[in-house]
C-alpha atoms as a PDB file:
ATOM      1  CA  UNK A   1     -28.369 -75.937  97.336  1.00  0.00           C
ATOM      2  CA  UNK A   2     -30.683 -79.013  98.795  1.00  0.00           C
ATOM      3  CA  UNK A   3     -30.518 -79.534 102.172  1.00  0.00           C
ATOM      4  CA  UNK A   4     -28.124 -82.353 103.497  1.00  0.00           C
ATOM      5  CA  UNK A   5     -27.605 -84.121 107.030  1.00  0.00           C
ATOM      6  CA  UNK A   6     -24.374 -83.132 108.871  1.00  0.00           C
ATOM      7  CA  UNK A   7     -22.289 -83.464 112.050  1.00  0.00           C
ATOM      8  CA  UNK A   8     -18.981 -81.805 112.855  1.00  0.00           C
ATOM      9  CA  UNK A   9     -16.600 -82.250 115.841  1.00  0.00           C
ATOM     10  CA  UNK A  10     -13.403 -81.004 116.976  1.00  0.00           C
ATOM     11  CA  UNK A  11     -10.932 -81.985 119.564  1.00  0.00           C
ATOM     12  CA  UNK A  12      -8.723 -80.254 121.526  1.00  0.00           C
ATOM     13  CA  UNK A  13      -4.757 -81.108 120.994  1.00  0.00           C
ATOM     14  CA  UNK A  14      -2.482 -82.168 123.225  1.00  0.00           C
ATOM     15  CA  UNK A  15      -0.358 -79.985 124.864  1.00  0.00           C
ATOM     16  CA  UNK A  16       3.364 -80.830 122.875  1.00  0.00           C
ATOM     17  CA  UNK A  17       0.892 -79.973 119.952  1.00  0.00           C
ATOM     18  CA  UNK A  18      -0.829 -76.835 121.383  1.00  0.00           C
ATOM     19  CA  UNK A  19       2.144 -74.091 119.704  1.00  0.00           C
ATOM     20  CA  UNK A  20       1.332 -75.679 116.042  1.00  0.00           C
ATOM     21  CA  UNK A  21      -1.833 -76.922 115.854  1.00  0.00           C
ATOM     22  CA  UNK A  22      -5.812 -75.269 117.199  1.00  0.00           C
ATOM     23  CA  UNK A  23      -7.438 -78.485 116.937  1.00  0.00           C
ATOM     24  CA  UNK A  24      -8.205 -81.535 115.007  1.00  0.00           C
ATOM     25  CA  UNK A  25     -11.985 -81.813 113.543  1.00  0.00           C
ATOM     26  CA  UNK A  26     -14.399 -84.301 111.894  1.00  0.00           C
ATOM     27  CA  UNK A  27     -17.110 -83.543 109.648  1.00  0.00           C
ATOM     28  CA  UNK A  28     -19.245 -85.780 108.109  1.00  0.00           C
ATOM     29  CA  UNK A  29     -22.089 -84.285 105.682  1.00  0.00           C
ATOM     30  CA  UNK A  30     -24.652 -86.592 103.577  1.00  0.00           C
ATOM     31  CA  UNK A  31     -25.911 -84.492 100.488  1.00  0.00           C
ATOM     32  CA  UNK A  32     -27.568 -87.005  98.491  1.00  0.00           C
ATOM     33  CA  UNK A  33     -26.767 -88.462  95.203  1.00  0.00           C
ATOM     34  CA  UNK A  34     -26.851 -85.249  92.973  1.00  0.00           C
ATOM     35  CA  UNK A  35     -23.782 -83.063  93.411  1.00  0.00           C
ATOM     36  CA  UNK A  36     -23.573 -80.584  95.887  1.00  0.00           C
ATOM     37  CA  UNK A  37     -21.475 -77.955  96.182  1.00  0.00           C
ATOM     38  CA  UNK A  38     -20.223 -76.089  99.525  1.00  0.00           C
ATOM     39  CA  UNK A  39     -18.845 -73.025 100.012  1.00  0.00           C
ATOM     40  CA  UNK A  40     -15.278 -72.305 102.610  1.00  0.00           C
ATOM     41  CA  UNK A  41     -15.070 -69.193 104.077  1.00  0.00           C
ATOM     42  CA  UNK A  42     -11.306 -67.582 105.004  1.00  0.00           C
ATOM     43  CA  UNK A  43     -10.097 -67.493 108.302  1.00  0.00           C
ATOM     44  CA  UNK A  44      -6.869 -67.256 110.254  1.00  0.00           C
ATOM     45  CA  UNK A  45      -6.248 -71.004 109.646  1.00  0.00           C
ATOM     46  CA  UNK A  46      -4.387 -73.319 107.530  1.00  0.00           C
ATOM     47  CA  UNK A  47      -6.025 -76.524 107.355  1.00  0.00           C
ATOM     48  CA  UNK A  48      -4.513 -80.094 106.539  1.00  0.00           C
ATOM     49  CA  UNK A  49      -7.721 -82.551 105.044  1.00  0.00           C
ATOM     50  CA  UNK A  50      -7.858 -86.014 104.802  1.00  0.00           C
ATOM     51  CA  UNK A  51     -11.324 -86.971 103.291  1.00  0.00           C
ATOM     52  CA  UNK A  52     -13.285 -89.861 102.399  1.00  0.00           C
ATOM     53  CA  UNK A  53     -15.957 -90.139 100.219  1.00  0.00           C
ATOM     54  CA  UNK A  54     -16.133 -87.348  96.399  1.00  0.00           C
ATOM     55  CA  UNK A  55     -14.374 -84.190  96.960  1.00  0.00           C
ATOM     56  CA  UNK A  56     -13.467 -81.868  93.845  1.00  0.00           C
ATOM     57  CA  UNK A  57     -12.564 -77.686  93.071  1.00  0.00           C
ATOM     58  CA  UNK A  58     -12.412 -76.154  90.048  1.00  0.00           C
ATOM     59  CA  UNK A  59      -8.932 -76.370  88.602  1.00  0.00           C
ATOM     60  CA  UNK A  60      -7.274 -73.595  86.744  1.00  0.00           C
ATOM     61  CA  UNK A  61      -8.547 -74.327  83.419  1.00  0.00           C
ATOM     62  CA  UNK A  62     -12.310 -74.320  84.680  1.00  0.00           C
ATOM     63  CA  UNK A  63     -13.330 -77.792  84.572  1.00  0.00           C
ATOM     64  CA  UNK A  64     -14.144 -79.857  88.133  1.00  0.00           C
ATOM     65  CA  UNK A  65     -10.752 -81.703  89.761  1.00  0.00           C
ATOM     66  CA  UNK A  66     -10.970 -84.654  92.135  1.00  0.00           C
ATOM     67  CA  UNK A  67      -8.360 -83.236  94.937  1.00  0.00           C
ATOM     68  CA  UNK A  68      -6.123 -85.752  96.394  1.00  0.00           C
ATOM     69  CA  UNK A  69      -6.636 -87.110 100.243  1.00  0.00           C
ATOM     70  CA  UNK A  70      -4.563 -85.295 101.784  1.00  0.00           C
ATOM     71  CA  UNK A  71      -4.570 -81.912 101.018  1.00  0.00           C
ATOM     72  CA  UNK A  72      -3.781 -78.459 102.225  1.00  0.00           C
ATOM     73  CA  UNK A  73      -5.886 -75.675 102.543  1.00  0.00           C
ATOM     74  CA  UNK A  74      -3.435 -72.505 102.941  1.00  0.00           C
ATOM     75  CA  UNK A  75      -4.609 -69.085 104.177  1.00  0.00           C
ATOM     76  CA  UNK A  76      -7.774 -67.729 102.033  1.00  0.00           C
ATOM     77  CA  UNK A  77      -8.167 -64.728 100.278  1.00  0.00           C
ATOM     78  CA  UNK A  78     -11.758 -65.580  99.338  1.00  0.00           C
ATOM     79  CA  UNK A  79     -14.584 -67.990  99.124  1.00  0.00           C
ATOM     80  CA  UNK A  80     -13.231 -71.686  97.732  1.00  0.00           C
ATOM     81  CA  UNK A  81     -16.059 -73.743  96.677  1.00  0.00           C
ATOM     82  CA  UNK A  82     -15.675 -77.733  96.576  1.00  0.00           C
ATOM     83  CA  UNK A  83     -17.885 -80.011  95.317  1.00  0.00           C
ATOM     84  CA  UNK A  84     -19.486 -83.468  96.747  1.00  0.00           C
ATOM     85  CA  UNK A  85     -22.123 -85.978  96.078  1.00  0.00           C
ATOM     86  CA  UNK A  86     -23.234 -88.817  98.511  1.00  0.00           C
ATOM     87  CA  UNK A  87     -21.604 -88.914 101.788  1.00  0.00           C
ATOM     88  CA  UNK A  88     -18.510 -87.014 102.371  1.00  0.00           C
ATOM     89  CA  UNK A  89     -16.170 -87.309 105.921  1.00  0.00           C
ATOM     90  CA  UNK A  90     -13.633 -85.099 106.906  1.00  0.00           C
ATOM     91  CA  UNK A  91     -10.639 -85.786 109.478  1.00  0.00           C
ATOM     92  CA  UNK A  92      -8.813 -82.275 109.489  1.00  0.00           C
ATOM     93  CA  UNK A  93      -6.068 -80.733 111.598  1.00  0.00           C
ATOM     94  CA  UNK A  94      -6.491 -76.388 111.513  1.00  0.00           C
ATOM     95  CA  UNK A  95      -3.018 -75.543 112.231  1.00  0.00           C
ATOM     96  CA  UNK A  96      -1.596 -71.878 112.737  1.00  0.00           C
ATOM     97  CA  UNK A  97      -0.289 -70.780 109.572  1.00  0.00           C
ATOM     98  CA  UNK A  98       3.065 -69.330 110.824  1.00  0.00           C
ATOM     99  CA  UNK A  99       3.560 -73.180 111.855  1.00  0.00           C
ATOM    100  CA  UNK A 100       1.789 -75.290 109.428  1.00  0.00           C
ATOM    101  CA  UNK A 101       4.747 -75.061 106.723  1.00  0.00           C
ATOM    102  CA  UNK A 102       7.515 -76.073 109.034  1.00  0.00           C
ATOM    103  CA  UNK A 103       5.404 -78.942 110.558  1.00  0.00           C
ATOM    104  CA  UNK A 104       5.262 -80.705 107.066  1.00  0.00           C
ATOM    105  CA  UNK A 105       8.873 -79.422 105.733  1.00  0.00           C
ATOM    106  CA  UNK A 106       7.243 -77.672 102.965  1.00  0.00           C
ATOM    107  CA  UNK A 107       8.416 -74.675 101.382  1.00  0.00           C
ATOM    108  CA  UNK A 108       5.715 -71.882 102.209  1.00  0.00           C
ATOM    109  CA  UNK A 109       3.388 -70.844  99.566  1.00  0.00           C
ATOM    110  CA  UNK A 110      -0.269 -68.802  98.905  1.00  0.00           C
ATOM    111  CA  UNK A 111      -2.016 -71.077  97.401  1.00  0.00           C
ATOM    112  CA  UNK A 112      -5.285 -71.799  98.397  1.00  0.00           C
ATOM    113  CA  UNK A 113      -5.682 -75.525  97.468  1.00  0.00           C
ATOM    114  CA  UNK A 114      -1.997 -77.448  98.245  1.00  0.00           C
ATOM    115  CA  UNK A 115      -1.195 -80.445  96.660  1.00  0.00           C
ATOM    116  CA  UNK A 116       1.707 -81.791  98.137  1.00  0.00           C
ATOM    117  CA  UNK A 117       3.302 -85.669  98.938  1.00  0.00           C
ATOM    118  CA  UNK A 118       4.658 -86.354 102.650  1.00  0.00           C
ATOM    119  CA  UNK A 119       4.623 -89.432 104.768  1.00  0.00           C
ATOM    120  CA  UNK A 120       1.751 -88.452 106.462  1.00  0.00           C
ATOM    121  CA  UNK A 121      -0.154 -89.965 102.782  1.00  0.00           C
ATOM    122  CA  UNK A 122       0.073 -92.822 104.792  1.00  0.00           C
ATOM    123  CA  UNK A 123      -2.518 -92.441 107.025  1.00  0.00           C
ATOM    124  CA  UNK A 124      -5.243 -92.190 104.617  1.00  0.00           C
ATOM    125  CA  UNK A 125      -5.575 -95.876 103.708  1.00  0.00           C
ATOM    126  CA  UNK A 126      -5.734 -96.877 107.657  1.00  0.00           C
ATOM    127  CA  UNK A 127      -7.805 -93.685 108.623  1.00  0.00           C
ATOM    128  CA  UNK A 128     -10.023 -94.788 105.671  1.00  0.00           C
ATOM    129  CA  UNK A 129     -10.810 -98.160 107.666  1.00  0.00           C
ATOM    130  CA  UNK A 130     -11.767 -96.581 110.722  1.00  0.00           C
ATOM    131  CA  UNK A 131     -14.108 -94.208 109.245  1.00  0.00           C
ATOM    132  CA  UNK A 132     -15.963 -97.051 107.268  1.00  0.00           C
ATOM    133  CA  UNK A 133     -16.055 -98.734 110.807  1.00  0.00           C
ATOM    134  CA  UNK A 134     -17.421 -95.350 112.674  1.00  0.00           C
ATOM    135  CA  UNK A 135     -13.921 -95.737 114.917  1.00  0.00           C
ATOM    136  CA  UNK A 136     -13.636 -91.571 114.793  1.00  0.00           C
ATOM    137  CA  UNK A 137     -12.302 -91.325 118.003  1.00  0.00           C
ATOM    138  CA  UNK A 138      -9.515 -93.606 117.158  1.00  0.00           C
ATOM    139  CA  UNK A 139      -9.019 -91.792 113.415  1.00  0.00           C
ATOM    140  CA  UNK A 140      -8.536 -88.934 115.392  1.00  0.00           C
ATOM    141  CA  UNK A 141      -6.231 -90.434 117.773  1.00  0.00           C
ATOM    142  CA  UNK A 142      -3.925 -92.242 115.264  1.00  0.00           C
ATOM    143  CA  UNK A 143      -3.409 -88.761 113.292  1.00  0.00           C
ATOM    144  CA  UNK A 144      -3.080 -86.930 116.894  1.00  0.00           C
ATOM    145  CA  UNK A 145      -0.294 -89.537 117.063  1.00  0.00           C
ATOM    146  CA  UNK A 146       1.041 -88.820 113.853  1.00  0.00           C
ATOM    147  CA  UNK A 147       1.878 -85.281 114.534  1.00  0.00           C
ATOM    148  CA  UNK A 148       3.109 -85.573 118.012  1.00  0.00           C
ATOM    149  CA  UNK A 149       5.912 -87.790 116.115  1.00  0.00           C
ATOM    150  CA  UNK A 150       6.486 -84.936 113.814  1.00  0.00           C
ATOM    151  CA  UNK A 151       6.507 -82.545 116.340  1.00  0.00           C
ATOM    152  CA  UNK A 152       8.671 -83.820 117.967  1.00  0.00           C
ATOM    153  CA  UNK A 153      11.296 -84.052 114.814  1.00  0.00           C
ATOM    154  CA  UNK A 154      11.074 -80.069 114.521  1.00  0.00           C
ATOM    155  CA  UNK A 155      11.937 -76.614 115.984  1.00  0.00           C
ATOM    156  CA  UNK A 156       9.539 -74.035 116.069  1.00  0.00           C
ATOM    157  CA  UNK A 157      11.200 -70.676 116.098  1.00  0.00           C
ATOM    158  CA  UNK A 158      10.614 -69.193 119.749  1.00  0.00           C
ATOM    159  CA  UNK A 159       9.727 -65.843 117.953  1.00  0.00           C
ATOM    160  CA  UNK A 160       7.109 -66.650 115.713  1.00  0.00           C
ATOM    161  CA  UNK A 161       5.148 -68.360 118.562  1.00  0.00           C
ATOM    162  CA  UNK A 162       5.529 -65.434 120.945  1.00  0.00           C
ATOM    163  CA  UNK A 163       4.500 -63.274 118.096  1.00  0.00           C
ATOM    164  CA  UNK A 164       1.436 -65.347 117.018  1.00  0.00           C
ATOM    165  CA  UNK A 165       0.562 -65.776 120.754  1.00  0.00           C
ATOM    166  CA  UNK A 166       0.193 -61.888 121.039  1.00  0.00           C
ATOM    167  CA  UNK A 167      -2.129 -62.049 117.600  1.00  0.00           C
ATOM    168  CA  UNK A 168      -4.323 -64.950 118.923  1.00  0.00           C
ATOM    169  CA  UNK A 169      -5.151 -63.010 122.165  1.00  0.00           C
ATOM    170  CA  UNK A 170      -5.829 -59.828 120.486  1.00  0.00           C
ATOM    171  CA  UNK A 171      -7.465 -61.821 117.611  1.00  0.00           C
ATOM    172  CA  UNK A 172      -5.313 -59.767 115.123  1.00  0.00           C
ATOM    173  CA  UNK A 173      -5.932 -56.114 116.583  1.00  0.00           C
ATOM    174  CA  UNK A 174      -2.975 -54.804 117.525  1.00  0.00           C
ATOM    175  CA  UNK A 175      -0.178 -53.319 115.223  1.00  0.00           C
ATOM    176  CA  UNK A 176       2.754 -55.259 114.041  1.00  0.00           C
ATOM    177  CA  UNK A 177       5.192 -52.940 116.065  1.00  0.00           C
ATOM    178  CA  UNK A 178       3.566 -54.116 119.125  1.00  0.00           C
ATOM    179  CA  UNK A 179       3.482 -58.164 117.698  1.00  0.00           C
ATOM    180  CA  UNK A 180       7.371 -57.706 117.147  1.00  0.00           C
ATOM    181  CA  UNK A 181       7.636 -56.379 121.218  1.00  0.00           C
ATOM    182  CA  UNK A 182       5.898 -58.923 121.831  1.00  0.00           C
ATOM    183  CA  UNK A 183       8.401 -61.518 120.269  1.00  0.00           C
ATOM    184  CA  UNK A 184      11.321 -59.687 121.149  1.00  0.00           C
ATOM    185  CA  UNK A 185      11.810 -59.263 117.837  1.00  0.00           C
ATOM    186  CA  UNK A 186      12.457 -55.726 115.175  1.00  0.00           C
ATOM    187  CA  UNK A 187       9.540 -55.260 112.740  1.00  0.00           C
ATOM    188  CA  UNK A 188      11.644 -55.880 109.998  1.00  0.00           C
ATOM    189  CA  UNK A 189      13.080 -59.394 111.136  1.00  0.00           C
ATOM    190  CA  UNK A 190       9.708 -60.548 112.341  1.00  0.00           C
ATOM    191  CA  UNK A 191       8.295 -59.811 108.960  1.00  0.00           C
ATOM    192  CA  UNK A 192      10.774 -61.549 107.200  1.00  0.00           C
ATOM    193  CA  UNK A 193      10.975 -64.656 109.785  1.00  0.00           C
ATOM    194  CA  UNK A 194       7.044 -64.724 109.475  1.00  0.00           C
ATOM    195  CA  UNK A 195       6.673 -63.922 105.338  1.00  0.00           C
ATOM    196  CA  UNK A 196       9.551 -67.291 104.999  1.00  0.00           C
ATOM    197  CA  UNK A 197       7.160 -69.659 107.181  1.00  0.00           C
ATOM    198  CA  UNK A 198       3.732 -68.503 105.803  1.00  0.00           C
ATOM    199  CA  UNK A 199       3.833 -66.919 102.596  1.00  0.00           C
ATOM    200  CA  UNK A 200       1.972 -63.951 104.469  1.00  0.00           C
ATOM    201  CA  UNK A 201       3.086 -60.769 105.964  1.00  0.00           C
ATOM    202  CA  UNK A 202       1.888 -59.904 110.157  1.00  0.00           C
ATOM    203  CA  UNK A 203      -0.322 -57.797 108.771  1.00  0.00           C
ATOM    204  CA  UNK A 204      -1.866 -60.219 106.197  1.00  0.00           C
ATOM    205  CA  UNK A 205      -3.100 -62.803 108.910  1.00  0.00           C
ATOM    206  CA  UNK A 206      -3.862 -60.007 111.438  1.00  0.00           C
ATOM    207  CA  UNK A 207      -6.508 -58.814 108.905  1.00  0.00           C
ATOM    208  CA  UNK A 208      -8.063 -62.630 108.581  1.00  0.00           C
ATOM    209  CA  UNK A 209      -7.730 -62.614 111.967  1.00  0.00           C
ATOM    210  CA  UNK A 210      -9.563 -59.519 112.604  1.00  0.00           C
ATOM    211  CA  UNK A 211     -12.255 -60.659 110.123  1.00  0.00           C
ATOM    212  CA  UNK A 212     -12.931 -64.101 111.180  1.00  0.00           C
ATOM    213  CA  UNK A 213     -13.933 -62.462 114.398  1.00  0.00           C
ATOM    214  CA  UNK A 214     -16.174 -60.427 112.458  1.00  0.00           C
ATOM    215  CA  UNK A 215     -17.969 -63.084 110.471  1.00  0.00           C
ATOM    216  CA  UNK A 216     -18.343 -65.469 113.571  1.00  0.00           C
ATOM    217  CA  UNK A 217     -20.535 -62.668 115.306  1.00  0.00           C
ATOM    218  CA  UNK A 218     -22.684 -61.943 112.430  1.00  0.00           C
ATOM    219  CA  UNK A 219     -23.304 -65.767 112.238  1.00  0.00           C
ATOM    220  CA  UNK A 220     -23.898 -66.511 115.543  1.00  0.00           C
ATOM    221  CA  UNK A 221     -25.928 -62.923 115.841  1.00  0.00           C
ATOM    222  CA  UNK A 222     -27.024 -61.795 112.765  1.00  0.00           C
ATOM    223  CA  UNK A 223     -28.113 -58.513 114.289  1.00  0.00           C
ATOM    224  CA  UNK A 224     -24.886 -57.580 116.060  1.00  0.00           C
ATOM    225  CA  UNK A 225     -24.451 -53.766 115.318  1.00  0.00           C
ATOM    226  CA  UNK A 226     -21.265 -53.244 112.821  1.00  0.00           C
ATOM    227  CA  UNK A 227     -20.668 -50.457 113.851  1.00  0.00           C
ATOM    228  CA  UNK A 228     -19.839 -51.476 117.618  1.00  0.00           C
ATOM    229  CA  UNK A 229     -17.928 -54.283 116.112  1.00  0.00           C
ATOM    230  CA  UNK A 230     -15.677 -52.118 114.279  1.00  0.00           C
ATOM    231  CA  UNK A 231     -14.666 -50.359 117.330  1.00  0.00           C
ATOM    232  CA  UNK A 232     -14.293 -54.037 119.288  1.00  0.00           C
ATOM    233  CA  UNK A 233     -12.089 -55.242 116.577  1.00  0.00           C
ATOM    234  CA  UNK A 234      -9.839 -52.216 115.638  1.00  0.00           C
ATOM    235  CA  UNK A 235     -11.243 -51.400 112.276  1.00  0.00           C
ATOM    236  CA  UNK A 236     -11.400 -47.456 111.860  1.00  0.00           C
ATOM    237  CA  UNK A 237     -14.732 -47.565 111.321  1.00  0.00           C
ATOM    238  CA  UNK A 238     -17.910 -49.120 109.991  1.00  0.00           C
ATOM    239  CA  UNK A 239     -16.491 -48.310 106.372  1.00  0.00           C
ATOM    240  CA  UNK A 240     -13.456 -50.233 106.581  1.00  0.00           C
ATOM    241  CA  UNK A 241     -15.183 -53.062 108.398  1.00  0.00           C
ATOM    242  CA  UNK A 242     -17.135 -53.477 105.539  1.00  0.00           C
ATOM    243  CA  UNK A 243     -14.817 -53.169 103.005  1.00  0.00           C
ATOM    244  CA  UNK A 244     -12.565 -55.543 104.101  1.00  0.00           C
ATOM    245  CA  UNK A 245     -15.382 -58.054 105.227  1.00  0.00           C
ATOM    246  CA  UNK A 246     -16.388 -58.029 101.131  1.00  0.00           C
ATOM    247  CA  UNK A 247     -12.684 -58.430  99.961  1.00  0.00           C
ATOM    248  CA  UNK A 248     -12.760 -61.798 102.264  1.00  0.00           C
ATOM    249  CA  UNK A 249     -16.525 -63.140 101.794  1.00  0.00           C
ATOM    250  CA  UNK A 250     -17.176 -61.952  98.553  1.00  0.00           C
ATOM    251  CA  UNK A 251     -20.495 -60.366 100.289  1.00  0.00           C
ATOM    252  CA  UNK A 252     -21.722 -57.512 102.523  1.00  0.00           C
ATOM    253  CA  UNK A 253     -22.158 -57.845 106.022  1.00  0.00           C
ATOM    254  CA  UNK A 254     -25.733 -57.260 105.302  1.00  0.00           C
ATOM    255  CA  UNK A 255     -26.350 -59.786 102.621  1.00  0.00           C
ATOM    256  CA  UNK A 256     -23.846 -62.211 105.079  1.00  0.00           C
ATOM    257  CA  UNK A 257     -25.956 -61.608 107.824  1.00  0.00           C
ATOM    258  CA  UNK A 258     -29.333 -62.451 106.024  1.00  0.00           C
ATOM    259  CA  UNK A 259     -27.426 -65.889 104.963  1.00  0.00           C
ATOM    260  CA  UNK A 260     -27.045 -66.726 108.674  1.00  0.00           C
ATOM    261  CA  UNK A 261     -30.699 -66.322 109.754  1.00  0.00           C
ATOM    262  CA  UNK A 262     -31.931 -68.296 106.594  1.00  0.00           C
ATOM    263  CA  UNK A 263     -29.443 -70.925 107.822  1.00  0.00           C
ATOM    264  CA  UNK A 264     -30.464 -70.820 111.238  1.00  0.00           C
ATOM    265  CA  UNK A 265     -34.228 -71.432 109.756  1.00  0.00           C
ATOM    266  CA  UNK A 266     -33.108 -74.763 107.875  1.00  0.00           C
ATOM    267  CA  UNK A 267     -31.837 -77.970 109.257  1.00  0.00           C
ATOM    268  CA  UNK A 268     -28.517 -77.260 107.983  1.00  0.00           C
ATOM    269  CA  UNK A 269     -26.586 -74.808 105.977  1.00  0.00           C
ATOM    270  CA  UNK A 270     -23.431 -75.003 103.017  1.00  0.00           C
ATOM    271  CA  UNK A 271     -21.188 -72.619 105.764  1.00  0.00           C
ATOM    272  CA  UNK A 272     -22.046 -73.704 109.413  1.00  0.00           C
ATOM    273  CA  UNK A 273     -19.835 -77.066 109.208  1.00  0.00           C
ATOM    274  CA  UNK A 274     -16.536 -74.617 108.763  1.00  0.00           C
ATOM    275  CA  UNK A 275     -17.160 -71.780 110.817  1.00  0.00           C
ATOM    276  CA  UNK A 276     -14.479 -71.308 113.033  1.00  0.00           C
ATOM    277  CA  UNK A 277     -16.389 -70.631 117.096  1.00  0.00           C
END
């Protein structure tokens, strides 16, 4: 990887927004004209992109696909590495992933990489304008807009956002019997509610939940001890921390946390722009 110049923002939502959506972001990254490549890491987020600028993954068949603007990134099992040369700018919106689905009026789906068409296409050629005119306060703004409209067009099932309320504030630590008293709801209709509007089962985004938590720490504080974060976060032990921290990252928490202080050391690094604070 060379080193490249970046910036990333994010901005809170307004409040008719604040059930389906964490925030909106920008990211703008200049890599130079030989391709780069960046890697994603999974967390507890689905994440609608609008880009400008070269953006490409590896399709099915192996060779390098230019994605479409925009584009879904669903719930992530593992690492997804894109590819970019020049500059490349970002307007996302990182949307809970019990919502995200019936915000668009999509059928749900675990893919990684969605391609999908919906009126909100329609941004990209004026959002496209104000990024070439450095207006990102008013890109944001027009596709804050955007999705208040939509919003405002749907129903968001009263149980699913009481349930993903009680996962947020335990960041994916307690059991699903006790998500389901928190929604009012029976384990067996809050899976099914919540496996129709994600893809995912409770315990599926309590677990990316659980291990975004996990790889925040280690970023921000490479030395944190794993196993006091295993207690913190309701793994059973160090064991199954680490375990489930490789089936997400691809890596150790060791080798993870020697990433984060060689990217502390450089101007920049491929995963700061998309870690999740």
């Amino acid at each position: 990887m060379l080193p490249f110049e970046m910036l990333h923002r994010e901005f809170d939502p307004p409040e008719e927004l604040q059930d389906t959506i964490k925030c909106f972001w920008y990211n703008r990254r200049e890599v130079g004209e030989l391709q780069s490549d960046f890697e994603v890491i999974p967390d507890g987020y689905a994440e609608i992109i609008f880009y400008f600028g070269s953006l490409s993954s590896i399709s099915p068949n192996g060779d390098l696909q230019p994605l479409p603007s925009p584009f879904m990134m669903g719930l992530l099992n593992q690492p997804v590495v894109f590819y970019t040369e020049k500059r490349l700018e970002i307007i996302a919106v990182r949307c809970f992933p019990w919502t995200v689905f019936d915000l668009l009026g999509l059928p749900s789906g675990k893919d990684s990489v969605h391609i999908f068409e919906h009126p909100i296409a329609k941004l990209q050629s004026p959002l496209s304008k104000l990024i070439e005119a450095g207006k990102i306060e008013e890109a944001v703004a027009l596709v804050k807009q955007c999705f208040l409209d939509t919003r405002s067009r749907i129903a968001i099932d009263s149980m699913l956002f009481k349930a993903g309320v009680a996962m947020r504030k335990t960041n994916g630590t307690i059991p699903v019997s006790q998500v389901a008293a928190a929604a009012h709801a029976t384990v067996r209709t809050l899976e099914r509610k919540f496996k129709q509007s994600s893809g995912y089962t409770v315990k599926d985004v309590s677990g990316l939940m659980r291990f975004e938590q996990v790889r925040n720490k280690l970023w921000h504080s490479p030395d944190s001890n794993l196993a006091g974060l295993a207690l913190e976060l309701g793994y059973t032990d160090q064991a199954h921390l680490s375990r489930e921290f490789k089936r997400y990252s691809g890596a150790t928490p060791a080798a993870f946390a020697r990433k984060a202080k060689k990217g502390k050391q450089a101007v920049t690094s491929d995963f700061v722009a998309f870690i999740q604070a």
